[in-house]
PDB file of N, CA and C in Angstrom:
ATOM      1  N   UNK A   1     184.922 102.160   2.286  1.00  0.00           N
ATOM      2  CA  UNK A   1     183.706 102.335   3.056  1.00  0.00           C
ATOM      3  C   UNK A   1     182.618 101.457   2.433  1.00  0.00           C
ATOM      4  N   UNK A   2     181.722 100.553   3.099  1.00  0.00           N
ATOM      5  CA  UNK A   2     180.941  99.579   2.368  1.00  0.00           C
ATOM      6  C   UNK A   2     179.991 100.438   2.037  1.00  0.00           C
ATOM      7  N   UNK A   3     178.963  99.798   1.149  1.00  0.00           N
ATOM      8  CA  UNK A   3     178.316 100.193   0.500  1.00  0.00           C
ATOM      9  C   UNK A   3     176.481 100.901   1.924  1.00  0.00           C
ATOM     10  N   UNK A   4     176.706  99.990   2.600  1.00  0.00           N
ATOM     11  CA  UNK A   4     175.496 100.213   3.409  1.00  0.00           C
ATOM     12  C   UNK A   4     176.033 101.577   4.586  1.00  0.00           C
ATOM     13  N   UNK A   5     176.707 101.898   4.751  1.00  0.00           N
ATOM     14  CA  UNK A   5     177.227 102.720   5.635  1.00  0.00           C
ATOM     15  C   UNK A   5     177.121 103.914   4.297  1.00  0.00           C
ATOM     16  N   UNK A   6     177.259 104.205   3.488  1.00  0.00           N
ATOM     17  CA  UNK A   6     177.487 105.445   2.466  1.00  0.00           C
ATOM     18  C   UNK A   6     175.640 105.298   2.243  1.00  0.00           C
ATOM     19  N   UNK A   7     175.308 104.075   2.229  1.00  0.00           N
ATOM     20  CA  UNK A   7     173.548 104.416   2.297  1.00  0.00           C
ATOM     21  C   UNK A   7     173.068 105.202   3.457  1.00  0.00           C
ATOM     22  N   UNK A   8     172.919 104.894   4.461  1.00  0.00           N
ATOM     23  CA  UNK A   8     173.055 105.243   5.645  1.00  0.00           C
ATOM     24  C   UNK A   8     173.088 106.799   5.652  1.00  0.00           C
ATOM     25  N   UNK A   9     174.616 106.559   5.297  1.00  0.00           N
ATOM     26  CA  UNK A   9     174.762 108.776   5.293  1.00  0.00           C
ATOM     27  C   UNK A   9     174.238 109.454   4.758  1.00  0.00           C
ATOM     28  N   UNK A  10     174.045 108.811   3.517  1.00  0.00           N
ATOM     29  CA  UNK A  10     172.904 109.956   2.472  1.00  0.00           C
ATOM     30  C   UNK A  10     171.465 109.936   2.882  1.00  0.00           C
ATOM     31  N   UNK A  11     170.786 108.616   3.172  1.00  0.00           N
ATOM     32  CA  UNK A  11     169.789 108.523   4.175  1.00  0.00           C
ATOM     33  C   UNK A  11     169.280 110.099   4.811  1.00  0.00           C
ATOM     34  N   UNK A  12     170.673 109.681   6.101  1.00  0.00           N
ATOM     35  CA  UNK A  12     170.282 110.860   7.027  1.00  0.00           C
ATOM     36  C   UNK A  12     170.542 111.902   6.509  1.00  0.00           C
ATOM     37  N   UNK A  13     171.049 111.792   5.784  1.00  0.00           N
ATOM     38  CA  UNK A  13     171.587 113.623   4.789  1.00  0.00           C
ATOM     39  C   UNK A  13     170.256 114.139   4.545  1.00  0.00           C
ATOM     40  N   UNK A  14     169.641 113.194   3.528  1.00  0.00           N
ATOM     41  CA  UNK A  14     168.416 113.946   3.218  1.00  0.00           C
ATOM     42  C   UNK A  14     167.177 113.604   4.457  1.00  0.00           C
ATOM     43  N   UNK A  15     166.966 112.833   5.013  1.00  0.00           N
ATOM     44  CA  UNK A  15     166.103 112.457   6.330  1.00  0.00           C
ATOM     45  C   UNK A  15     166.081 114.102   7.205  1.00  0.00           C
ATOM     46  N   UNK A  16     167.380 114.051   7.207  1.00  0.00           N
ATOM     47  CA  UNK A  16     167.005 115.592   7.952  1.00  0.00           C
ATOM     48  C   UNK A  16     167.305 117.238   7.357  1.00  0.00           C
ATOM     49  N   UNK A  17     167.378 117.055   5.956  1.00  0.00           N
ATOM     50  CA  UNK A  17     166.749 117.778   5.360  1.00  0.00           C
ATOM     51  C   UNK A  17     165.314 118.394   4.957  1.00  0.00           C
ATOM     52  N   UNK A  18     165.155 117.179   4.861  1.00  0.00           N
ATOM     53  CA  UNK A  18     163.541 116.788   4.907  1.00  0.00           C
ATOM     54  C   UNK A  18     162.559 116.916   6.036  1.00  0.00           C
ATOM     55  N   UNK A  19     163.718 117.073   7.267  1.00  0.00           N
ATOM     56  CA  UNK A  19     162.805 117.647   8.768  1.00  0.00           C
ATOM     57  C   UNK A  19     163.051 119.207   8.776  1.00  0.00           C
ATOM     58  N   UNK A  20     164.077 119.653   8.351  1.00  0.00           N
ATOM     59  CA  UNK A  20     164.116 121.109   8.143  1.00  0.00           C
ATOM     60  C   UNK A  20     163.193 121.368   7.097  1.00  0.00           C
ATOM     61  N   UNK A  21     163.074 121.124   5.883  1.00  0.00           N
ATOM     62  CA  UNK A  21     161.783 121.773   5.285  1.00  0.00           C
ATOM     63  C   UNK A  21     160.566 121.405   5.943  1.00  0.00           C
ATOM     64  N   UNK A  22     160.161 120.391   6.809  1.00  0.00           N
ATOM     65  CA  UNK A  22     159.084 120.338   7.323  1.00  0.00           C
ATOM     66  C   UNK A  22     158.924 121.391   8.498  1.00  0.00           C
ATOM     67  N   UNK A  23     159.483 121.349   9.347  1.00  0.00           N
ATOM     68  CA  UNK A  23     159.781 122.762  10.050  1.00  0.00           C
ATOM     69  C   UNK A  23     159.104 123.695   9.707  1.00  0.00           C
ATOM     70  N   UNK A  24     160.456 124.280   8.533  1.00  0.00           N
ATOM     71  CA  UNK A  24     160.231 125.723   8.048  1.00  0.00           C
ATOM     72  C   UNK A  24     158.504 125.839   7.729  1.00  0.00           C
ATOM     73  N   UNK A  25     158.023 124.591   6.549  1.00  0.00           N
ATOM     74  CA  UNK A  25     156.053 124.963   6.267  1.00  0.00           C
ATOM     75  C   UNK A  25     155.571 124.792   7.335  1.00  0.00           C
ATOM     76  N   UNK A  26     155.835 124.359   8.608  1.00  0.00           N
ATOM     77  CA  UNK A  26     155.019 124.488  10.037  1.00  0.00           C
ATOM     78  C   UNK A  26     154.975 125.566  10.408  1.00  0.00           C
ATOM     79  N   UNK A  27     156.393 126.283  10.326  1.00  0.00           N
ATOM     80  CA  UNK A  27     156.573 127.407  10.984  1.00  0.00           C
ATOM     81  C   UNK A  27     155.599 128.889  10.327  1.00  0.00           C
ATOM     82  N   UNK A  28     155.413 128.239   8.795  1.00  0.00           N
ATOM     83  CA  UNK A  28     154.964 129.038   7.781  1.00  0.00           C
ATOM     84  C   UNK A  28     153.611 129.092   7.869  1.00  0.00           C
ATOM     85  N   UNK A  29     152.928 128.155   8.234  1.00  0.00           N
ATOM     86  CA  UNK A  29     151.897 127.882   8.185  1.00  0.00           C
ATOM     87  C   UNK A  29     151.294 128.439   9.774  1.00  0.00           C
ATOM     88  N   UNK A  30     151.888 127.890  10.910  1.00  0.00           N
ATOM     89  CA  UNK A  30     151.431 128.825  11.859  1.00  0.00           C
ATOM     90  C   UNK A  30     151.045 130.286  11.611  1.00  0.00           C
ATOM     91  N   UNK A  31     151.493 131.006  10.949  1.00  0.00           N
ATOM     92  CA  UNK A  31     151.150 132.466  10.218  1.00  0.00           C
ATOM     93  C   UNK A  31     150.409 132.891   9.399  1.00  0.00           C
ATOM     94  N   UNK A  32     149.881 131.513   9.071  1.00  0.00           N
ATOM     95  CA  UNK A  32     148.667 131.833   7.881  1.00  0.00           C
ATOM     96  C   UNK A  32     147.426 131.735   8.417  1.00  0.00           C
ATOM     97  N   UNK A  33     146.864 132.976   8.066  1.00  0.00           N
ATOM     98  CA  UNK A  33     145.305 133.362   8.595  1.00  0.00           C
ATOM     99  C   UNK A  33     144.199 132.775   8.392  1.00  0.00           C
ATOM    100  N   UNK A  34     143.269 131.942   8.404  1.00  0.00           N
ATOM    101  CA  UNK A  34     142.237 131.623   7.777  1.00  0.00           C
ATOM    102  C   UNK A  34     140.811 133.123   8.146  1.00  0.00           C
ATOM    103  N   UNK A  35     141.238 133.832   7.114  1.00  0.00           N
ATOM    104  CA  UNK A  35     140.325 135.009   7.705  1.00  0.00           C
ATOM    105  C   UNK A  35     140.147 136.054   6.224  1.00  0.00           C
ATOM    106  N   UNK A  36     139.224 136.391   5.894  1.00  0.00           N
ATOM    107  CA  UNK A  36     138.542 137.390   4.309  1.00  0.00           C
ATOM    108  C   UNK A  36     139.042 138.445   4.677  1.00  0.00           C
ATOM    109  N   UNK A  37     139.726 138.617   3.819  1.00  0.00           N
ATOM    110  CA  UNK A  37     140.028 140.229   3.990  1.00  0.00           C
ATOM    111  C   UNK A  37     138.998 141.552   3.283  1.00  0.00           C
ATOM    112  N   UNK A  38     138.314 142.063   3.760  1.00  0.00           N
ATOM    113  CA  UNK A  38     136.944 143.053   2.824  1.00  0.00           C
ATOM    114  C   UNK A  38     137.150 144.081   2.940  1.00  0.00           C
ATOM    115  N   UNK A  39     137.960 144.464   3.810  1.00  0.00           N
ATOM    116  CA  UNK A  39     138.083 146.225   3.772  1.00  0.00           C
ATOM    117  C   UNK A  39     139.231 146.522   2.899  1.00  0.00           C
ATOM    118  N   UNK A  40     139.499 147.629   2.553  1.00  0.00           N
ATOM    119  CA  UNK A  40     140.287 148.195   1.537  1.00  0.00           C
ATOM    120  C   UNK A  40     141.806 148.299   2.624  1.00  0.00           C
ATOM    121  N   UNK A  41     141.675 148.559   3.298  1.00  0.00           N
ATOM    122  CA  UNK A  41     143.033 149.006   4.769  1.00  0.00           C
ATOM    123  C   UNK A  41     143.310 147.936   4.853  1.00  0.00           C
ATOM    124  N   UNK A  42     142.700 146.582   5.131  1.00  0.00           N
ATOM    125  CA  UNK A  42     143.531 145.368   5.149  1.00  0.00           C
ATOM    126  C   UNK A  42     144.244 144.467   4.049  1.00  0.00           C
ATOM    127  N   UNK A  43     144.043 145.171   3.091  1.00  0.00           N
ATOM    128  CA  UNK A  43     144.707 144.488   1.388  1.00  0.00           C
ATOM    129  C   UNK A  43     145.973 143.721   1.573  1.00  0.00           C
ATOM    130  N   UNK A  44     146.779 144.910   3.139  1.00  0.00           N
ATOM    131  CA  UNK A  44     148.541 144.532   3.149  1.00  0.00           C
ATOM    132  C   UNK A  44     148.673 143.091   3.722  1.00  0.00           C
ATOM    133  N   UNK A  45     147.373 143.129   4.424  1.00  0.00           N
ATOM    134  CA  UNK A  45     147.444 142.046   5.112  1.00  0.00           C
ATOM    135  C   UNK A  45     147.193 140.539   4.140  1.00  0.00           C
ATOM    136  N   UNK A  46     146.567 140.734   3.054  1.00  0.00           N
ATOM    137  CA  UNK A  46     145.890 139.962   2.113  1.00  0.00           C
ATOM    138  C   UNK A  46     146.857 139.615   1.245  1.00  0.00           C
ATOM    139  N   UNK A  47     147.925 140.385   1.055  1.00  0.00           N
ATOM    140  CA  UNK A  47     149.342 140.140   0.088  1.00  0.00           C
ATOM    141  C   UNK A  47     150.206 139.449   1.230  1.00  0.00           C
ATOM    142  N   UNK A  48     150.415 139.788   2.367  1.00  0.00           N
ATOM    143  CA  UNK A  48     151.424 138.824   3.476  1.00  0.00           C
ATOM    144  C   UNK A  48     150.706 137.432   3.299  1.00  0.00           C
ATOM    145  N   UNK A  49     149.558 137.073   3.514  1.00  0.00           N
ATOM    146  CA  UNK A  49     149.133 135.944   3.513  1.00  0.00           C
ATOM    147  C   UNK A  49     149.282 135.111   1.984  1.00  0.00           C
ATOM    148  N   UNK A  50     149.054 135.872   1.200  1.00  0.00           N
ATOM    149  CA  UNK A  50     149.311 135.494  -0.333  1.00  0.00           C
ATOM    150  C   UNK A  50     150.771 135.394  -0.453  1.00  0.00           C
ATOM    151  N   UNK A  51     151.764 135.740   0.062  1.00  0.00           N
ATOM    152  CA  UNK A  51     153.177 135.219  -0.069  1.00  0.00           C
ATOM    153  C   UNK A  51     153.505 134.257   1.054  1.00  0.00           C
ATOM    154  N   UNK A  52     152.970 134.228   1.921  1.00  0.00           N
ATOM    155  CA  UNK A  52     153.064 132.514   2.904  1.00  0.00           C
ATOM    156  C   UNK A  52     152.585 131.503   1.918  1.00  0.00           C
ATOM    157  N   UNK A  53     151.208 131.916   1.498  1.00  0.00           N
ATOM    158  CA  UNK A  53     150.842 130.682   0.592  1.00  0.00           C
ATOM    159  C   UNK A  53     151.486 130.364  -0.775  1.00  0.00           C
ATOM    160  N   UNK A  54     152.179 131.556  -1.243  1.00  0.00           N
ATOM    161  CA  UNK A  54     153.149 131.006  -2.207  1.00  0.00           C
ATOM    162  C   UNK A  54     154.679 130.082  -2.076  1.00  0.00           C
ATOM    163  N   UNK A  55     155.181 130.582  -0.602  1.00  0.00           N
ATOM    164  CA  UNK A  55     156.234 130.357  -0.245  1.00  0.00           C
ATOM    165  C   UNK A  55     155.851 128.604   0.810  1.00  0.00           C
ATOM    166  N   UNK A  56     154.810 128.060   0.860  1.00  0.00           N
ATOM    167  CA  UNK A  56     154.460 126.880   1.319  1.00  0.00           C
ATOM    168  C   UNK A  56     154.514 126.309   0.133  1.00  0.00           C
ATOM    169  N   UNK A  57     153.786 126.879  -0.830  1.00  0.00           N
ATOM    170  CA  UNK A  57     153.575 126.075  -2.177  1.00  0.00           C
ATOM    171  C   UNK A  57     154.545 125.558  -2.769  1.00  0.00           C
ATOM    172  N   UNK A  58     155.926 126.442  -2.630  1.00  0.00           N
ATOM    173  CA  UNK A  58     157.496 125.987  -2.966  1.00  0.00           C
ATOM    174  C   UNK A  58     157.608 124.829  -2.374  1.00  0.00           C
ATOM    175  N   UNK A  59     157.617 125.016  -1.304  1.00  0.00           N
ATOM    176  CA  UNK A  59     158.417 123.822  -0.622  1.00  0.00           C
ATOM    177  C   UNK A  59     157.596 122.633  -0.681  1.00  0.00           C
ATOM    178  N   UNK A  60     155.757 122.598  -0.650  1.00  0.00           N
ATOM    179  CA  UNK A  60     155.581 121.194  -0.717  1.00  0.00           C
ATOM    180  C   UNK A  60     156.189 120.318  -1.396  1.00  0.00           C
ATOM    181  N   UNK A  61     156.176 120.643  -2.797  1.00  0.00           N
ATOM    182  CA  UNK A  61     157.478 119.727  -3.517  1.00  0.00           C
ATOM    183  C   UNK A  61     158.299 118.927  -3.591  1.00  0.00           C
ATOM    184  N   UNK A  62     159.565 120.071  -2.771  1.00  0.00           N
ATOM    185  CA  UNK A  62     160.505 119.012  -2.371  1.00  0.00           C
ATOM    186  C   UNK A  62     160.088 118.170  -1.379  1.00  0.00           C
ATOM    187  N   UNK A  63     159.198 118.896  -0.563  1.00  0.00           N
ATOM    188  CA  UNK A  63     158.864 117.416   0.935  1.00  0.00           C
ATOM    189  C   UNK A  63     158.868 116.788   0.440  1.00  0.00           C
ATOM    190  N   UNK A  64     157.580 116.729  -0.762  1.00  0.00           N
ATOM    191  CA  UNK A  64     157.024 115.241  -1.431  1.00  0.00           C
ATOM    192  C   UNK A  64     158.441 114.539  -2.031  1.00  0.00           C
ATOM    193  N   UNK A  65     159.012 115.232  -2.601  1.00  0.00           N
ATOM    194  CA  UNK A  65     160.312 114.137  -3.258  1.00  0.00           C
ATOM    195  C   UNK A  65     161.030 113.641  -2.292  1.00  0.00           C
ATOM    196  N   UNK A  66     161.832 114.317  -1.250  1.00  0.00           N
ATOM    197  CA  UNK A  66     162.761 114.029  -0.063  1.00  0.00           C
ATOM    198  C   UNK A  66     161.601 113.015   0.566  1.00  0.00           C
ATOM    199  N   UNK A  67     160.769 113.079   0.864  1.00  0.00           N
ATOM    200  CA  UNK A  67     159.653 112.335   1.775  1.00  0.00           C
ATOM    201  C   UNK A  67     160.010 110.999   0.729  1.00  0.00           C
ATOM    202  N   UNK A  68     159.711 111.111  -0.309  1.00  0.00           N
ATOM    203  CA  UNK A  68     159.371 109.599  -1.251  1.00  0.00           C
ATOM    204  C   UNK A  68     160.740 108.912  -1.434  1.00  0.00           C
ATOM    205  N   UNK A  69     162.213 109.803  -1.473  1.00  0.00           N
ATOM    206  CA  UNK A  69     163.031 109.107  -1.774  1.00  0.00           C
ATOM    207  C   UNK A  69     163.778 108.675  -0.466  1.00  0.00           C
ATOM    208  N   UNK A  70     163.588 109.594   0.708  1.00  0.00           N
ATOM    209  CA  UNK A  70     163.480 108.949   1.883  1.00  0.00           C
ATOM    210  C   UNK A  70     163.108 107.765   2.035  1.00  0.00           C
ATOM    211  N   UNK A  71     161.903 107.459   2.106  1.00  0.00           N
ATOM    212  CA  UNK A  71     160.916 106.243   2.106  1.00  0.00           C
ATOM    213  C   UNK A  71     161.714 104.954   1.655  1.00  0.00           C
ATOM    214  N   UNK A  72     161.960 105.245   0.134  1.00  0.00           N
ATOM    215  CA  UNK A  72     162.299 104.330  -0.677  1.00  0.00           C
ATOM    216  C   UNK A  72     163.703 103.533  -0.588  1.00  0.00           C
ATOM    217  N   UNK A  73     164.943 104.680   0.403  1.00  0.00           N
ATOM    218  CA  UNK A  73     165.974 104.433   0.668  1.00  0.00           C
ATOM    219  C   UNK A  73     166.306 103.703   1.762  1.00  0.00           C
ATOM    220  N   UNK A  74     165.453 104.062   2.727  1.00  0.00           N
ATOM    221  CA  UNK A  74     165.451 103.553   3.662  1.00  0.00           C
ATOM    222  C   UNK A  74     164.672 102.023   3.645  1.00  0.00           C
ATOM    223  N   UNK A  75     164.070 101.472   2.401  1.00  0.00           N
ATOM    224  CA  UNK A  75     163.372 100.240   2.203  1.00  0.00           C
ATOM    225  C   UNK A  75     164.267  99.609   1.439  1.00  0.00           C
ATOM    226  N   UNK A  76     165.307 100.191   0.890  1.00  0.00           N
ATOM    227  CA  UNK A  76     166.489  99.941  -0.102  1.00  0.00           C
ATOM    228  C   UNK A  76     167.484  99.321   1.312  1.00  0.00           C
ATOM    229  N   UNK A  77     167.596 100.389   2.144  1.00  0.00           N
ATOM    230  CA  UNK A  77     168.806  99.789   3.666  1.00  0.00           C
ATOM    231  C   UNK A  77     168.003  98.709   3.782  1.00  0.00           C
ATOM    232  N   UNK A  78     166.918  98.565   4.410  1.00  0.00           N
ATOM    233  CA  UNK A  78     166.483  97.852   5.239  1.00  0.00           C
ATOM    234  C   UNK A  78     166.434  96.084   4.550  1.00  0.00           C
ATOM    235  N   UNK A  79     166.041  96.144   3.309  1.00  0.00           N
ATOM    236  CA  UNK A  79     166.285  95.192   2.134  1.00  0.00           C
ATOM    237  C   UNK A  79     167.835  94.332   2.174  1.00  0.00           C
ATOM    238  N   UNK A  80     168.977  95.297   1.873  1.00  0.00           N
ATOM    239  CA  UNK A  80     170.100  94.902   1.858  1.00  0.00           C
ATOM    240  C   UNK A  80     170.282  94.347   3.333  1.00  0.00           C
ATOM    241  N   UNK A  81     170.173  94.630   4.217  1.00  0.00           N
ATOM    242  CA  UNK A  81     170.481  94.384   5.487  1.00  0.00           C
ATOM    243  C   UNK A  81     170.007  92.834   5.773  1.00  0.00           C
ATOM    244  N   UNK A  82     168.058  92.423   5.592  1.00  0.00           N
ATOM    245  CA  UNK A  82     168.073  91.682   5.548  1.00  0.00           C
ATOM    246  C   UNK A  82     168.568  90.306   4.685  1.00  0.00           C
ATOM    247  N   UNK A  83     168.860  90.662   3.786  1.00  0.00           N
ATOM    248  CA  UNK A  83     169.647  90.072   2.598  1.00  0.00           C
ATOM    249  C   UNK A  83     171.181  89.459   2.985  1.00  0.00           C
ATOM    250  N   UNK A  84     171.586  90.679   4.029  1.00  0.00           N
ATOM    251  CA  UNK A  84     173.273  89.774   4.689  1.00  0.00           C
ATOM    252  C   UNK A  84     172.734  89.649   5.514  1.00  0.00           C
ATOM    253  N   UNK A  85     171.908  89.136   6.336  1.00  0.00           N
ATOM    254  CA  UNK A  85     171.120  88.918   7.415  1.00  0.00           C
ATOM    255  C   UNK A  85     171.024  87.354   7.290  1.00  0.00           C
ATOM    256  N   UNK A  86     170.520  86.972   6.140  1.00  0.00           N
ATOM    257  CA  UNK A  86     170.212  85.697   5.390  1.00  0.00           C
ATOM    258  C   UNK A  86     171.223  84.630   5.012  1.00  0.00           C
ATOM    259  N   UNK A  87     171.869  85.645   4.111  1.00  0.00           N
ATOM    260  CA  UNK A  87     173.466  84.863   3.738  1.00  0.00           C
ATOM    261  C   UNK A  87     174.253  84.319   4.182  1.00  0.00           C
ATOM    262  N   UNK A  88     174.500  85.281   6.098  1.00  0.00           N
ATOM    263  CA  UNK A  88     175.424  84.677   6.359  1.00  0.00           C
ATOM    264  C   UNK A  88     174.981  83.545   6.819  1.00  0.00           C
ATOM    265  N   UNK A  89     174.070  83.101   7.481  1.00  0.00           N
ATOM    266  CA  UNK A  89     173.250  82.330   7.771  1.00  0.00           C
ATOM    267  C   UNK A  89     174.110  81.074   7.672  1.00  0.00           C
ATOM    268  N   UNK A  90     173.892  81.215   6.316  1.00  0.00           N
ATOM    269  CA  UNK A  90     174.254  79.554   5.272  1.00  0.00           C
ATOM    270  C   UNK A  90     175.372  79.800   5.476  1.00  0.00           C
TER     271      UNK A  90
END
Protein backbone atom coordinates (compact mmCIF):
# COMPACT_ATOMS: atom_id res chain seq x y z
CA UNK A 1 0.00 0.00 0.00
CA UNK A 2 1.88 3.36 -0.93
CA UNK A 3 2.72 5.56 1.35
CA UNK A 4 0.08 8.48 0.39
CA UNK A 5 -2.99 6.29 0.49
CA UNK A 6 -2.04 5.04 4.37
CA UNK A 7 -1.73 9.08 4.75
CA UNK A 8 -4.95 9.58 3.52
CA UNK A 9 -6.57 6.93 5.94
CA UNK A 10 -5.21 8.17 9.01
CA UNK A 11 -6.07 11.68 7.75
CA UNK A 12 -9.67 10.77 7.69
CA UNK A 13 -9.38 8.58 10.76
CA UNK A 14 -8.66 11.40 12.79
CA UNK A 15 -10.52 14.27 10.43
CA UNK A 16 -13.57 12.66 11.59
CA UNK A 17 -12.82 12.09 14.86
CA UNK A 18 -12.22 15.40 15.24
CA UNK A 19 -15.89 16.16 13.79
CA UNK A 20 -17.30 13.89 16.43
CA UNK A 21 -15.66 15.72 19.26
CA UNK A 22 -16.73 18.86 17.68
CA UNK A 23 -20.27 17.73 17.71
CA UNK A 24 -20.37 16.32 21.02
CA UNK A 25 -18.95 20.39 22.63
CA UNK A 26 -21.80 21.80 20.30
CA UNK A 27 -24.11 19.57 21.52
CA UNK A 28 -22.69 20.41 25.10
CA UNK A 29 -22.66 23.70 24.81
CA UNK A 30 -26.21 24.16 23.46
CA UNK A 31 -27.08 23.29 27.26
CA UNK A 32 -25.11 25.66 28.85
CA UNK A 33 -26.95 28.51 30.48
CA UNK A 34 -25.60 31.87 30.47
CA UNK A 35 -27.75 32.75 33.59
CA UNK A 36 -26.64 33.53 37.90
CA UNK A 37 -27.90 31.29 39.84
CA UNK A 38 -28.98 33.36 43.50
CA UNK A 39 -31.49 31.46 45.02
CA UNK A 40 -30.62 28.63 47.26
CA UNK A 41 -33.39 26.02 45.20
CA UNK A 42 -31.49 26.59 42.09
CA UNK A 43 -27.83 25.42 43.35
CA UNK A 44 -28.85 21.87 41.31
CA UNK A 45 -29.07 23.77 38.55
CA UNK A 46 -25.61 25.61 39.18
CA UNK A 47 -23.72 22.10 39.60
CA UNK A 48 -25.42 20.74 36.02
CA UNK A 49 -24.00 23.74 34.44
CA UNK A 50 -20.64 23.40 36.34
CA UNK A 51 -20.27 19.79 34.94
CA UNK A 52 -21.06 20.89 31.15
CA UNK A 53 -18.37 23.35 31.74
CA UNK A 54 -16.07 20.83 33.03
CA UNK A 55 -16.92 18.21 30.54
CA UNK A 56 -16.31 21.00 27.46
CA UNK A 57 -13.13 21.81 29.17
CA UNK A 58 -12.02 18.02 28.52
CA UNK A 59 -12.52 17.92 25.24
CA UNK A 60 -11.19 21.36 24.07
CA UNK A 61 -7.88 19.74 24.12
CA UNK A 62 -8.05 17.13 22.08
CA UNK A 63 -9.92 19.40 19.34
CA UNK A 64 -6.95 21.59 19.60
CA UNK A 65 -4.48 18.61 18.97
CA UNK A 66 -6.70 16.54 16.33
CA UNK A 67 -7.51 20.13 14.79
CA UNK A 68 -3.50 20.93 14.60
CA UNK A 69 -2.39 17.53 13.55
CA UNK A 70 -5.17 17.42 11.13
CA UNK A 71 -4.03 20.65 9.64
CA UNK A 72 -0.52 19.65 9.48
CA UNK A 73 -1.26 16.20 7.77
CA UNK A 74 -3.19 17.18 5.46
CA UNK A 75 -0.29 19.98 4.38
CA UNK A 76 2.07 16.91 4.69
CA UNK A 77 -0.60 15.02 1.71
CA UNK A 78 -0.97 17.90 -0.07
CA UNK A 79 3.07 18.60 -0.18
CA UNK A 80 3.87 15.01 -1.26
CA UNK A 81 1.32 15.07 -3.91
CA UNK A 82 2.61 18.13 -5.35
CA UNK A 83 6.09 16.85 -5.23
CA UNK A 84 4.99 13.62 -7.68
CA UNK A 85 3.08 16.13 -9.37
CA UNK A 86 6.51 17.74 -10.36
CA UNK A 87 8.67 14.73 -10.88
CA UNK A 88 6.90 13.11 -13.10
CA UNK A 89 6.92 15.96 -15.14
CA UNK A 90 10.67 15.58 -16.02
Amino acid sequence: MPLMSILLIVWGVLTAILVILIIYRSMLTMREDDQLFLDQSESHMEKEQQEIIARVQKVTLPVQILGGVSGLLILIIAGMWVYEGLTRVQ
